[in-house]
Protein backbone atom coordinates (compact mmCIF):
# COMPACT_ATOMS: atom_id res chain seq x y z
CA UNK A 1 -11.88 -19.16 -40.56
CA UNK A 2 -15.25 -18.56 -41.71
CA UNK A 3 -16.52 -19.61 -38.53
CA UNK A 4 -14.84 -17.51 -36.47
CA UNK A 5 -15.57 -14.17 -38.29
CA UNK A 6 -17.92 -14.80 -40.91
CA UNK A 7 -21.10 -16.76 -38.78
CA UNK A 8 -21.38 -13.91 -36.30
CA UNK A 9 -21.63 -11.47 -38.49
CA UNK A 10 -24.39 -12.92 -40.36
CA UNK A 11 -25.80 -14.09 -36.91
CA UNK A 12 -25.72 -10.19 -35.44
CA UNK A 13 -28.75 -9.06 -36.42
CA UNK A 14 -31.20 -12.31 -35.72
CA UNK A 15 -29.21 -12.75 -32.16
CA UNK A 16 -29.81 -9.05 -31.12
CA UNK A 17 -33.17 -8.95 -32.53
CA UNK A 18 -33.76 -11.74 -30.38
CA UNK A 19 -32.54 -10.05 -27.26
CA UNK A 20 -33.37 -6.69 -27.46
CA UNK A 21 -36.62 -6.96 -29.36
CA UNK A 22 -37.09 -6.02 -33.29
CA UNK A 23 -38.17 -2.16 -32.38
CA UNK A 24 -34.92 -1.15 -30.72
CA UNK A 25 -32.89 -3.38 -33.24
CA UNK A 26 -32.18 -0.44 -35.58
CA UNK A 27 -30.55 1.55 -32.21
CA UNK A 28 -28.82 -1.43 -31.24
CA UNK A 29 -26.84 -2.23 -34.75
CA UNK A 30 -25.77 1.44 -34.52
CA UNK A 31 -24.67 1.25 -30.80
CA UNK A 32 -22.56 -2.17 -32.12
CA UNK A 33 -21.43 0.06 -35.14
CA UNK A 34 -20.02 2.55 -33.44
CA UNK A 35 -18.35 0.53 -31.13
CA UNK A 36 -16.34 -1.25 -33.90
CA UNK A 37 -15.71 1.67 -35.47
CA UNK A 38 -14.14 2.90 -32.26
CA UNK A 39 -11.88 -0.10 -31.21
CA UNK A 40 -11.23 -0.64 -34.72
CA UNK A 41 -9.56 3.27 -35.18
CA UNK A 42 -8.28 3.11 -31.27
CA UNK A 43 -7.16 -0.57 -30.86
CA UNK A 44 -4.25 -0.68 -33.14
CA UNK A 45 -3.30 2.52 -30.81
CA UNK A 46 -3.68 1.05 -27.99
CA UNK A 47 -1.43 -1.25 -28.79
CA UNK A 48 1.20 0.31 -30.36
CA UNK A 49 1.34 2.84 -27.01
CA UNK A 50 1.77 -0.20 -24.98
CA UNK A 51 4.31 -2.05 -26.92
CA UNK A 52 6.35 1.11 -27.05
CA UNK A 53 5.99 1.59 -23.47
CA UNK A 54 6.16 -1.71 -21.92
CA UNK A 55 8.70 -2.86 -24.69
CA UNK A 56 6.45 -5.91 -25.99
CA UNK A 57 3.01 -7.58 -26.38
CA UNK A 58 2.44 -8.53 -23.19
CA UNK A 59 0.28 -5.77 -21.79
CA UNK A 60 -1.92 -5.26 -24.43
CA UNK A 61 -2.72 -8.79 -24.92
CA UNK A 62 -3.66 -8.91 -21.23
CA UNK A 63 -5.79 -5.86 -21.34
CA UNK A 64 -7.79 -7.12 -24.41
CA UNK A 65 -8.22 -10.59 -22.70
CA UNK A 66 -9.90 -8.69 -19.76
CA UNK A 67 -11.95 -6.40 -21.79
CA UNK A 68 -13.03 -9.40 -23.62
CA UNK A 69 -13.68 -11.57 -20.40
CA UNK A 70 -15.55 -8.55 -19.28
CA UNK A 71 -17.87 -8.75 -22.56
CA UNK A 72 -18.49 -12.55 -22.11
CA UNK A 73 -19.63 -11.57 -18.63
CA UNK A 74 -22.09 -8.76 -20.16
CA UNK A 75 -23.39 -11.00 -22.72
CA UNK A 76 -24.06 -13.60 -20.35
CA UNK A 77 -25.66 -11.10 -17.77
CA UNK A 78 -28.47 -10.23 -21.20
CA UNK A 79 -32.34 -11.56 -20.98
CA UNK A 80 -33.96 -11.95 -24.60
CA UNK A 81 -36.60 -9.50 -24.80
CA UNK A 82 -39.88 -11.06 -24.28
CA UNK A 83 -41.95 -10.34 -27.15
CA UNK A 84 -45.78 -11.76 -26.59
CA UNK A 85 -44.93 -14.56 -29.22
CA UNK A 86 -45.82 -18.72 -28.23
């Protein structure tokens, strides 16, 4: 389990310093933060209205595969930064 949850998180802030460059890195951990905070207080939401409306999982386990094959598609779309470094 520790691989699946716990190595990105520890990897966040290298990865995205990486990519975005180490100036912006404080703007991008708070544009990150925010959007957990958001799908963490609206996902469970989300879900529930979709379960009650639909009458099970289904739904909502097909809209977060889509927004999730949309953010592999983003993150693969991302150039690292290129910082002046050899």
């Amino acid at each position: 389990m520790v691989l699946g949850t716990g190595l990105p998180v520890s990897l966040c802030v290298p990865l995205n310093g990486d990519l975005f460059g180490r100036a912006r890195l404080g703007s991008v951990l708070g544009i990150l933060t925010f959007g957990y905070a958001l799908i963490g207080g609206w996902g469970p939401l989300i879900w529930a209205t979709l379960r009650e409306t639909a009458g099970h999982y289904n739904s909502a386990a097909l809209v977060s595969t889509v927004c999730y094959a949309i953010a592999v598609v983003a993150i693969l779309l991302v150039n690292p930064t290129k910082t002046g470094r050899s």
